[in-house]
Protein backbone atom coordinates (compact mmCIF):
# COMPACT_ATOMS: atom_id res chain seq x y z
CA UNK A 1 73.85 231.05 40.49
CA UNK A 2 76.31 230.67 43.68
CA UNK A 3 77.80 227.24 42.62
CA UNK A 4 80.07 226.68 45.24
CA UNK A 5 76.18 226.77 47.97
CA UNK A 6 73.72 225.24 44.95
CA UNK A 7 75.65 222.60 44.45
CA UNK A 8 76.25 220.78 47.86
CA UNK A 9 72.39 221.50 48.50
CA UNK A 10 71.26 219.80 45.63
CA UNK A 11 73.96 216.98 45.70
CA UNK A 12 72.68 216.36 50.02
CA UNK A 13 69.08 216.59 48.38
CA UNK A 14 69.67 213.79 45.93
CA UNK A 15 71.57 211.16 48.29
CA UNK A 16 68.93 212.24 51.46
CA UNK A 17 66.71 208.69 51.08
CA UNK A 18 70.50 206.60 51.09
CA UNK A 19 71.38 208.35 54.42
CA UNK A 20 71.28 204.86 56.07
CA UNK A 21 73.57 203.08 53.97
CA UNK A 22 76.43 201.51 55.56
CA UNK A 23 78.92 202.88 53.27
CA UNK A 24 79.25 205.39 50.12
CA UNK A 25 81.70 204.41 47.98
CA UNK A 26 82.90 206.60 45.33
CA UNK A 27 83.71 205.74 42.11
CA UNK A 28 87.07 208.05 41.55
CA UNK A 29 88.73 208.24 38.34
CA UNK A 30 90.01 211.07 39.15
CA UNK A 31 88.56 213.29 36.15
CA UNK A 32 86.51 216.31 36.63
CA UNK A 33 83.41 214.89 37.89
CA UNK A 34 84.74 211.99 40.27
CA UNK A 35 86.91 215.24 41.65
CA UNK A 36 83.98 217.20 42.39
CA UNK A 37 81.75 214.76 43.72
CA UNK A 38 84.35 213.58 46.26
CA UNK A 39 85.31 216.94 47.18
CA UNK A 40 81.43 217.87 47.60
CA UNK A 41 80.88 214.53 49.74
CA UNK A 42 84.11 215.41 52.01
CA UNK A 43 82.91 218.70 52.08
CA UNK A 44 79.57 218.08 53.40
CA UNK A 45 80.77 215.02 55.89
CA UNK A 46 82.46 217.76 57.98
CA UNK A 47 79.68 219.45 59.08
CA UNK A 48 76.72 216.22 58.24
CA UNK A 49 76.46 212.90 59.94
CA UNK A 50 76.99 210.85 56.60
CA UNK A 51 77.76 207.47 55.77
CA UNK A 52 81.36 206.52 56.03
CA UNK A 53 83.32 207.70 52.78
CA UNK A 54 85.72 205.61 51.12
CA UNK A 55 86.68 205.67 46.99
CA UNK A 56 87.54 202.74 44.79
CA UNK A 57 90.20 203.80 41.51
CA UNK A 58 89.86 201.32 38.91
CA UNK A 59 93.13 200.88 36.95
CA UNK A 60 92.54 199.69 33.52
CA UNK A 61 96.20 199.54 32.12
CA UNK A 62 94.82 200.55 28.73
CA UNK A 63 97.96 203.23 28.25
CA UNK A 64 101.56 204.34 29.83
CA UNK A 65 99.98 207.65 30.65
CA UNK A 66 97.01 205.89 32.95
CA UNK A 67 99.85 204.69 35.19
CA UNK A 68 100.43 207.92 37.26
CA UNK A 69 96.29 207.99 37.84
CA UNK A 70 96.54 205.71 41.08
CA UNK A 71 99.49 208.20 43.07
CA UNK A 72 97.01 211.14 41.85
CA UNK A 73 93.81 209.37 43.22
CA UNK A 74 95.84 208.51 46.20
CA UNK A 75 97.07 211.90 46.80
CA UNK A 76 93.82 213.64 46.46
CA UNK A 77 92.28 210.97 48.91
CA UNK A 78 94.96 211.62 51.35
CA UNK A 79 94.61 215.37 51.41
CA UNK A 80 90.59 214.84 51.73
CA UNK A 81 91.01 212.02 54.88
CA UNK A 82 88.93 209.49 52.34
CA UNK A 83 90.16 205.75 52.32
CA UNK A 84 90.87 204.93 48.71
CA UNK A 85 91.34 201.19 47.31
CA UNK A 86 93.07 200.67 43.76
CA UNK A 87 91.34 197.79 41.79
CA UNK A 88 93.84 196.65 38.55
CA UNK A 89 91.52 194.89 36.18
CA UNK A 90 92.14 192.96 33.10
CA UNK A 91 90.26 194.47 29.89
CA UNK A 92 89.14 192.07 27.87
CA UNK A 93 90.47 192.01 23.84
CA UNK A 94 87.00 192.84 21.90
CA UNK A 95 86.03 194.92 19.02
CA UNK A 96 84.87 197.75 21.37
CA UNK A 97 87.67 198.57 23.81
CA UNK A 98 85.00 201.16 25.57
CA UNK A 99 82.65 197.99 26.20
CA UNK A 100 85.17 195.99 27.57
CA UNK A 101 86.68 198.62 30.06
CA UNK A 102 83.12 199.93 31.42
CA UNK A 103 82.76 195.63 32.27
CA UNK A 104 85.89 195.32 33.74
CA UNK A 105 85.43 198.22 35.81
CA UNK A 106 81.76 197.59 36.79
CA UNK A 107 82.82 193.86 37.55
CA UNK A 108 85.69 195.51 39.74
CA UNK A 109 82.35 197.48 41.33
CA UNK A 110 80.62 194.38 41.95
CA UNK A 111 82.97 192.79 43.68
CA UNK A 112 83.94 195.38 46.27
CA UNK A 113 80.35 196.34 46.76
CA UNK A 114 78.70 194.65 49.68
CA UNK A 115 75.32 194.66 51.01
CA UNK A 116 73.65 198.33 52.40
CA UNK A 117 76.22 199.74 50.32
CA UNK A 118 76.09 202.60 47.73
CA UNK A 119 78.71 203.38 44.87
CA UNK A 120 78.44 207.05 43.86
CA UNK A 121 79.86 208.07 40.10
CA UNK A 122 79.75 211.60 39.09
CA UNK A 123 78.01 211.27 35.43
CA UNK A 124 76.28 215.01 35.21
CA UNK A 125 73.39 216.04 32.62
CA UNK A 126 75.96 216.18 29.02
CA UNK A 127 76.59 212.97 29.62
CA UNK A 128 72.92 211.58 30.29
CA UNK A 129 72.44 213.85 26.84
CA UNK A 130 75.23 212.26 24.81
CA UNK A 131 73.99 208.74 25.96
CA UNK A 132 70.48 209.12 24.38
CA UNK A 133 71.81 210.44 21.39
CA UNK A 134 74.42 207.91 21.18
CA UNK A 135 71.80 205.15 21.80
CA UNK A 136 68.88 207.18 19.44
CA UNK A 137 71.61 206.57 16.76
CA UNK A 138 71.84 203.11 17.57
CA UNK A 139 68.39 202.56 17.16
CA UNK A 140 67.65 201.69 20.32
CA UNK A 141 64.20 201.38 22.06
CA UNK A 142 62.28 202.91 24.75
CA UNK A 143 64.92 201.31 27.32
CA UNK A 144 68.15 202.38 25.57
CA UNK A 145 66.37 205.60 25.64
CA UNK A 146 65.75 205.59 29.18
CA UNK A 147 69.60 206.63 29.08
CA UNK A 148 71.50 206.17 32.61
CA UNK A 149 69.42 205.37 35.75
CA UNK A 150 69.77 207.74 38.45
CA UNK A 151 69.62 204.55 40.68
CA UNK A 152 69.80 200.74 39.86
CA UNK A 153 70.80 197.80 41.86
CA UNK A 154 74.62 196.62 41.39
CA UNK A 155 76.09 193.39 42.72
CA UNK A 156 75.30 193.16 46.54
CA UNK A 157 74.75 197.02 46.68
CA UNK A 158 73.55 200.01 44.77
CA UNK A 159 74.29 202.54 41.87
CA UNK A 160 74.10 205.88 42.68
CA UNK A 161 74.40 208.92 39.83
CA UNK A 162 73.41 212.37 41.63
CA UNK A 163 74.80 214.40 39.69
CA UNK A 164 72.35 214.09 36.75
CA UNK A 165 70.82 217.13 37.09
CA UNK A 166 74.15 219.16 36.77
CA UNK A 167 75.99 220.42 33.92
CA UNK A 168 79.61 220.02 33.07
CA UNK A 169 79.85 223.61 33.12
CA UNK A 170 78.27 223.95 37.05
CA UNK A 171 80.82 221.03 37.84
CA UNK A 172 84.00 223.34 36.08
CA UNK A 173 82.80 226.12 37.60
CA UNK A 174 82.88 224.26 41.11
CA UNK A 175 86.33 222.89 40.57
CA UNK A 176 87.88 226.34 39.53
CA UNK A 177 86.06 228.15 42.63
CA UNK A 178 87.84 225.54 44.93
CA UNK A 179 91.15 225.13 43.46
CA UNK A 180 91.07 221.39 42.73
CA UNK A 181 93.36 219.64 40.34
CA UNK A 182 91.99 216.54 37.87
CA UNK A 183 93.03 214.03 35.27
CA UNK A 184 92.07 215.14 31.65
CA UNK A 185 92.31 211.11 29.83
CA UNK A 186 94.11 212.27 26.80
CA UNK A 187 91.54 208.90 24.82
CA UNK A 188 89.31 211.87 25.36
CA UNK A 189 90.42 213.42 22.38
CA UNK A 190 90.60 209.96 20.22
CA UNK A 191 87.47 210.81 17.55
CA UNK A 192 87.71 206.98 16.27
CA UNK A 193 85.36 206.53 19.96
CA UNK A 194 82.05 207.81 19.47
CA UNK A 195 81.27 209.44 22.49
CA UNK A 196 84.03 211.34 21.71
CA UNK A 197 83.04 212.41 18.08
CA UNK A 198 79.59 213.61 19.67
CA UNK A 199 81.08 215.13 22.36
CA UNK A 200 83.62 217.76 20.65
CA UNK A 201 81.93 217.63 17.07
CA UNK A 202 78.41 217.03 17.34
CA UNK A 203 77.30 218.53 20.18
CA UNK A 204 79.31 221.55 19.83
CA UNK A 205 77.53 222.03 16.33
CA UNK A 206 74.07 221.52 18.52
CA UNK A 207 74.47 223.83 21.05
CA UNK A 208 75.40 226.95 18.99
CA UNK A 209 72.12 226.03 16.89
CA UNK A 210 70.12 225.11 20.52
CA UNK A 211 71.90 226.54 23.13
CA UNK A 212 69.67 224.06 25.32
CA UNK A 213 70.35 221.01 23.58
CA UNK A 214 71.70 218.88 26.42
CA UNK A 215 69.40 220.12 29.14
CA UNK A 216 66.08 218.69 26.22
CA UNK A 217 67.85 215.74 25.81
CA UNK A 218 68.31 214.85 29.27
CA UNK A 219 64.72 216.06 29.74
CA UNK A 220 63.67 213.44 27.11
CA UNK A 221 65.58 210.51 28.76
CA UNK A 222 63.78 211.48 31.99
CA UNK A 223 60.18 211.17 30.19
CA UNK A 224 61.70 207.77 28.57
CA UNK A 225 62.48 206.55 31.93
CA UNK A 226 58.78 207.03 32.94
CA UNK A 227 57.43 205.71 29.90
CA UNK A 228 59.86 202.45 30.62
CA UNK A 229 58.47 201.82 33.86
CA UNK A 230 54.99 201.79 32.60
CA UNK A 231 56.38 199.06 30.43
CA UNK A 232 57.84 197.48 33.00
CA UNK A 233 54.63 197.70 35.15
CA UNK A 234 52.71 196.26 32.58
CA UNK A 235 55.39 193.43 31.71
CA UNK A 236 55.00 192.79 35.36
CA UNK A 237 51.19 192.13 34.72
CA UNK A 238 51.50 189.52 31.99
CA UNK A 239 54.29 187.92 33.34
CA UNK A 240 52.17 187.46 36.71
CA UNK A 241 49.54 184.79 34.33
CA UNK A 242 52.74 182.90 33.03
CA UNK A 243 54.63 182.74 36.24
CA UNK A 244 52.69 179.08 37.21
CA UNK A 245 53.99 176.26 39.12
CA UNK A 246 55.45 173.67 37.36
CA UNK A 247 56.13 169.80 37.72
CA UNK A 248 59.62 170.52 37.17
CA UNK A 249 60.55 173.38 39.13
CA UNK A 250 62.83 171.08 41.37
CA UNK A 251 65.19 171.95 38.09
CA UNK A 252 65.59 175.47 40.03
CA UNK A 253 65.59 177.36 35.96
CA UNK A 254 64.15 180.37 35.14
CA UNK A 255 60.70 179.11 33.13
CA UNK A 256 57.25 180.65 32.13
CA UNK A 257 53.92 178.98 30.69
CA UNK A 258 53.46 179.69 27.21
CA UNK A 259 49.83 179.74 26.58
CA UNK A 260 49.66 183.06 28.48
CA UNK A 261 52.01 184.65 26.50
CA UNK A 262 50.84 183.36 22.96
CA UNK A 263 47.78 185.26 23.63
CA UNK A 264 48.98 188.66 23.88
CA UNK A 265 49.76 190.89 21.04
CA UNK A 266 53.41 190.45 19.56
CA UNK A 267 54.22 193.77 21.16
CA UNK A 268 53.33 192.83 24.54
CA UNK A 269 54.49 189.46 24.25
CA UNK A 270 58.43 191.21 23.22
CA UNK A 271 57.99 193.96 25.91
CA UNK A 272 56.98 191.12 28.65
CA UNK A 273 59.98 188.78 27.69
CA UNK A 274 62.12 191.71 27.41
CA UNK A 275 61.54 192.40 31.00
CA UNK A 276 62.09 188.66 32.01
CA UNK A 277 65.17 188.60 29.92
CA UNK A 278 66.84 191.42 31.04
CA UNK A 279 68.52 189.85 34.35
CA UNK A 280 69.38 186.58 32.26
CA UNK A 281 71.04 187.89 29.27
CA UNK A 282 71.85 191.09 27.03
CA UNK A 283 68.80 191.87 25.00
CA UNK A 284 68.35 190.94 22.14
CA UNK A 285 68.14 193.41 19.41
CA UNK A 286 65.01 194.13 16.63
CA UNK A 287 66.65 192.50 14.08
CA UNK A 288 66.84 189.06 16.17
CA UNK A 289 63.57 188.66 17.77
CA UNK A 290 62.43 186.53 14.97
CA UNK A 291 64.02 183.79 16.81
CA UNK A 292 61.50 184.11 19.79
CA UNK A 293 58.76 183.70 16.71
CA UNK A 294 60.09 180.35 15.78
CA UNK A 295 59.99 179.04 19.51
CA UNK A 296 56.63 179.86 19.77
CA UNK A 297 55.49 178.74 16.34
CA UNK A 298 57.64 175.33 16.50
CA UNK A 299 55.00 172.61 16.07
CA UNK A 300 54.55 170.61 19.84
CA UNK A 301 56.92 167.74 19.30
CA UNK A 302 59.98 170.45 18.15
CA UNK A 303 62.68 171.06 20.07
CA UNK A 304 63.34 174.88 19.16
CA UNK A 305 66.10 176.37 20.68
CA UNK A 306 66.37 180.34 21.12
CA UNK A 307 70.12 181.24 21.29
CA UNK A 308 71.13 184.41 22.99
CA UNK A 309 74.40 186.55 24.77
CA UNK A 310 74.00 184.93 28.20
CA UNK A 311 72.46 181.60 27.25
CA UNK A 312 69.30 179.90 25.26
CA UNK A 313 65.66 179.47 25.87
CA UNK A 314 64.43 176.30 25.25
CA UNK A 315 60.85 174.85 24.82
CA UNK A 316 59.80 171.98 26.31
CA UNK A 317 56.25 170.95 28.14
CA UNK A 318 54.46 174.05 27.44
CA UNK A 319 56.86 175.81 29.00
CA UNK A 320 60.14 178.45 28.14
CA UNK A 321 63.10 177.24 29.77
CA UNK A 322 66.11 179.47 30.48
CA UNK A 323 69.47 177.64 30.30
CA UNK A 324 73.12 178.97 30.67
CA UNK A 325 76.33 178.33 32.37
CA UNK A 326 76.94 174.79 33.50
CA UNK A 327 73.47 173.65 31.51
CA UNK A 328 75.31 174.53 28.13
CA UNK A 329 78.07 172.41 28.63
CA UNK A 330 77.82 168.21 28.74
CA UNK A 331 78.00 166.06 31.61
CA UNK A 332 81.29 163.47 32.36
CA UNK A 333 80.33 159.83 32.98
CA UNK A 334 80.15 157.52 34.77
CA UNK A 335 80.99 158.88 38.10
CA UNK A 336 81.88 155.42 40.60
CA UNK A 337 79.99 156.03 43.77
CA UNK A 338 82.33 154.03 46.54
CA UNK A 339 80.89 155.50 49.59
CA UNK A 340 76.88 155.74 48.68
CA UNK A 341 76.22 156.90 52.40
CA UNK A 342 77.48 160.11 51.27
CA UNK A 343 76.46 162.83 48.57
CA UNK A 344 78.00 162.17 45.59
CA UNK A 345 79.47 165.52 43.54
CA UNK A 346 78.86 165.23 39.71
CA UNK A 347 81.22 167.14 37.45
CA UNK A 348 78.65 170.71 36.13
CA UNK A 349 75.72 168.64 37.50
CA UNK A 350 75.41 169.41 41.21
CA UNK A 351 75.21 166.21 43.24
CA UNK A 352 73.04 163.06 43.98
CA UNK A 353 72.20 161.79 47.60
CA UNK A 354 70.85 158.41 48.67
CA UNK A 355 68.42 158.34 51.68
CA UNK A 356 67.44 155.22 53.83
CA UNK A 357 69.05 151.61 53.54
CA UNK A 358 72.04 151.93 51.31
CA UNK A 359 71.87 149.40 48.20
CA UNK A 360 74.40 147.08 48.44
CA UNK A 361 76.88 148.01 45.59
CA UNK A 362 79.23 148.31 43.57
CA UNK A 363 77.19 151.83 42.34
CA UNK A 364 78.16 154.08 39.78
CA UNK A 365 76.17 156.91 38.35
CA UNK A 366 75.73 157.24 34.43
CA UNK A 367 73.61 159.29 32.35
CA UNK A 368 71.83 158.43 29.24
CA UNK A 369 72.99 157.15 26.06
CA UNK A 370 69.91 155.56 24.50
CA UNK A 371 68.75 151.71 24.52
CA UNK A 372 68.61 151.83 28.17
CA UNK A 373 66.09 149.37 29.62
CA UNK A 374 64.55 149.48 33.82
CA UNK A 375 62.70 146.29 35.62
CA UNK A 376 59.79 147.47 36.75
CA UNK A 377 57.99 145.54 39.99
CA UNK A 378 54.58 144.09 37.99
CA UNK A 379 55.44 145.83 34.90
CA UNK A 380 58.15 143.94 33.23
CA UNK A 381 61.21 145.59 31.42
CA UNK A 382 60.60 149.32 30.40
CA UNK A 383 62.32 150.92 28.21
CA UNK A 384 63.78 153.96 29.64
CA UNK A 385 63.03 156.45 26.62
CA UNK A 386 59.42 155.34 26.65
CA UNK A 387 59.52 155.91 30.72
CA UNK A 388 60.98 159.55 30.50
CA UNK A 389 58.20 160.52 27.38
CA UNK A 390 55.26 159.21 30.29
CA UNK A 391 56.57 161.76 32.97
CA UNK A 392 57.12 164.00 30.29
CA UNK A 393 60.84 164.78 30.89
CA UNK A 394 62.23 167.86 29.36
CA UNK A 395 64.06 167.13 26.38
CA UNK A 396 67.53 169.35 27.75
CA UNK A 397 67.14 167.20 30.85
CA UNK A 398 67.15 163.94 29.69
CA UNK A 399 70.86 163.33 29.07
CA UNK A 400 71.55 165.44 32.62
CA UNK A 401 69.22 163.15 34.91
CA UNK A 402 71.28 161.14 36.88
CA UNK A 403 70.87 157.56 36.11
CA UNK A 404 72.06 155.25 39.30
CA UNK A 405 73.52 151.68 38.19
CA UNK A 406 74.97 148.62 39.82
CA UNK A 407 77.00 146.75 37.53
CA UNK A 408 74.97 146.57 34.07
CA UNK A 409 71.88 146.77 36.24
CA UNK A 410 69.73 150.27 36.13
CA UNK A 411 68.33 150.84 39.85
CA UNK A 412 66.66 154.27 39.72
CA UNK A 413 66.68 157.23 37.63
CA UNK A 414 66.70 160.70 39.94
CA UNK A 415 63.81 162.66 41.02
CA UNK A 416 61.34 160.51 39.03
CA UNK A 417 58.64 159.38 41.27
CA UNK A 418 58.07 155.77 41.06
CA UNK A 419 61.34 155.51 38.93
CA UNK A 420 63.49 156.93 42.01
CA UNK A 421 63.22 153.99 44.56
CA UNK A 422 63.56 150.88 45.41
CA UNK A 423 61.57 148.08 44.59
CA UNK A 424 61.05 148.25 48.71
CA UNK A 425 60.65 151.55 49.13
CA UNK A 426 63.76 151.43 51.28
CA UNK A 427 66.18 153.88 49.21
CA UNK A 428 65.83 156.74 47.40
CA UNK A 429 67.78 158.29 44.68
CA UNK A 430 67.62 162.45 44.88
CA UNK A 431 68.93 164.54 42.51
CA UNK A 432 70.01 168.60 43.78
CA UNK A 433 70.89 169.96 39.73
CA UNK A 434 73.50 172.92 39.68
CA UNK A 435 76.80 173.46 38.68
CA UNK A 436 80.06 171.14 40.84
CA UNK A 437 80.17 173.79 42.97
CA UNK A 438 77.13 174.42 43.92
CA UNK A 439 76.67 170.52 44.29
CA UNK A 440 79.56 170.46 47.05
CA UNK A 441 77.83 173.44 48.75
């Protein structure tokens, strides 16, 4: 095999259908593979209209030695006419310092990315196979096993690995052939990391048994990848029977009926939630789906709660209710409304509006603390707990709804029709929910 021609064939091959982007961005470490791809990519842009090139170099300050990486990257950009930014992210303390440096550095990704854009990274076929044998010893399921996408959206952009297909030793070989110089992370030598341990003591011990142990493995994350999109495609299908309008999608939160879902086998209920779940939150693992049993189980007047990484699923009106961020955390009253002609920000709770004839005031807004009591036109005094069970209120929105008040007196309670006017008809009370930023948006 002619390396130096293969490769740039089969590298142009793989990126053909992302022709159009508005940028490529590389990720450059400046190790052997982030090397060769941007050499390859400069390479080819003198003699192919590409995409403009540019690399990002993500610093992670994680050793002395890692601060002479940037003036490499730099110099090896220079001498190749490709723009280079240097990102310096903050790696989170954590009991796995790999974890935390691949999410600094893909939140560094994220936030250069923009839309039409592509970030390239140069992960080649050993390390698709030490990633499924990593995650096989994890115990990981058919999407662990999928491995590394070759594509996958990221942030505003996409993720782009084209390299897949190529070994570490085609890569070497192209370096050598051209002259090119790379980092060589002295952590790679650290056995305490795992990928480390597979990579210069197990895999070395599988190859000399099955010389074409890497190339099978990869193979097998391929066929994984296939089988996970028929999962996917069939998530898709029983999620499409629970997706159903609600009375409370004004809320704007991630929800799904039930009933639809109790019906299907437990496999297909986990592989259909999986897929739901896996934008929200980090999976959950085998041993903790037994919480998802007790929200289903929970008798109708429970309030089960399902807590996960990114948030918790709540049950409430025959519905599954995502929650996280801003609904996790409890609302500040009362908030003094002095100028009721305008929108009124509420701290982690969006904002609250009035439309028509301004009540006259003092206002305030309040939210619930129980014994509250409403005048109702031809209906007497109501108590307000008995009023929020009627329009079946979601138990996690109850002490969020805004509750508008002048004096002692309670005038309306948000988004409630019939509850969220005047006795006229000549106000109303609208609630936008969200986080105090997204209210003053």
């Amino acid at each position: 095999m002619n390396t130096s021609i293969d490769l740039p064939t089969r590298l142009i091959t793989q990126l053909s259908p992302w022709r159009n982007a508005a940028t490529w961005r590389i990720a450059f470490s400046g190790g052997l593979d982030s090397t060769v791809l941007l050499h390859l990519l400069a390479s080819l842009a003198k003699n192919q209209p590409l995409p403009p090139l540019s690399a990002i170099h993500v610093h992670h300050g994680l050793q002395a030695v890692a601060d002479a990486w940037p003036d490499h990257c730099r110099s090896v950009c220079k001498a190749l006419g490709v723009p280079l930014e240097v990102v310096s992210v903050q790696v989170q303390p954590g009991a796995s310092v790999e974890r935390a440096a691949r999410e600094a550095r893909y939140g560094a990704f994220v936030a250069v990315l923009q839309g039409n854009e592509v970030l390239l990274t140069g992960q080649h076929r050993d390390d698709q196979a030490e990633t499924l044998l990593f995650r096989l010893l994890r115990g990981a399921g058919v999407r662990g096993l999928s491995a590394m996408p070759r594509q996958r959206p990221l942030g505003a952009g996409y993720l782009l690995r084209p390299l897949l297909d190529v070994s570490r030793v085609e890569l070497e070989a192209y370096a050598r052939q051209q002259g090119l110089s790379w980092i060589e992370d002295p952590s790679n030598d650290d056995h305490r990391y795992a990928r480390n341990f597979l990579r210069q003591r197990a895999f070395p011990v599988l190859t000399e048994q099955w010389p074409q142990a890497a190339q099978a493995l990869a193979r097998s994350a391929a066929h994984m990848g296939e089988a996970q999109g028929l999962l996917d495609d069939l998530a898709r299908i029983d999620l499409a029977g629970a997706t159903t309008p609600g009375a409370f999608d004004w809320l704007g939160l991630p929800s799904l009926e039930l009933a639809p879902l109790q019906v299907l086998a437990p496999a297909r209920q986990r592989n259909a939630l999986s897929h739901w779940l896996s934008s929200l939150t980090m999976l959950p693992d085998s041993d903790h789906w037994c919480g998802w049993d007790a929200l289903r189980e929970a008798r109708g007047d429970a309030r089960p709660i399902w807590r996960l990484a990114g948030g918790e699923l709540h049950r409430a009106g025959g519905r599954i209710w995502w929650l996280s961020d801003h609904w996790l955390r409890p609302v500040a009253g009362p908030v003094e409304w002095p100028l009721a002609d305008e929108p009124l920000s509420l701290p982690d709770n969006g904002r609250v509006m009035l439309g028509g004839r301004i009540p006259a005031g003092p206002l305030c807004v309040r939210y619930r603390q129980g014994g509250e009591v409403m005048e109702l036109p031809g209906r007497g005094h109501r108590d307000l707990k008995r009023l929020l069970n009627e329009n079946a209120v979601p138990a996690f929105v109850r002490g969020r709804l805004p509750l508008l008040y002048r004096g002692e007196q309670l005038l309306a309670v948000a988004n409630l029709a019939g509850l969220d006017a005047g006795v006229d008809g000549s106000w109303q009370l609208n609630w936008q929910p969200g986080s105090q930023d997204r209210g003053l948006s």
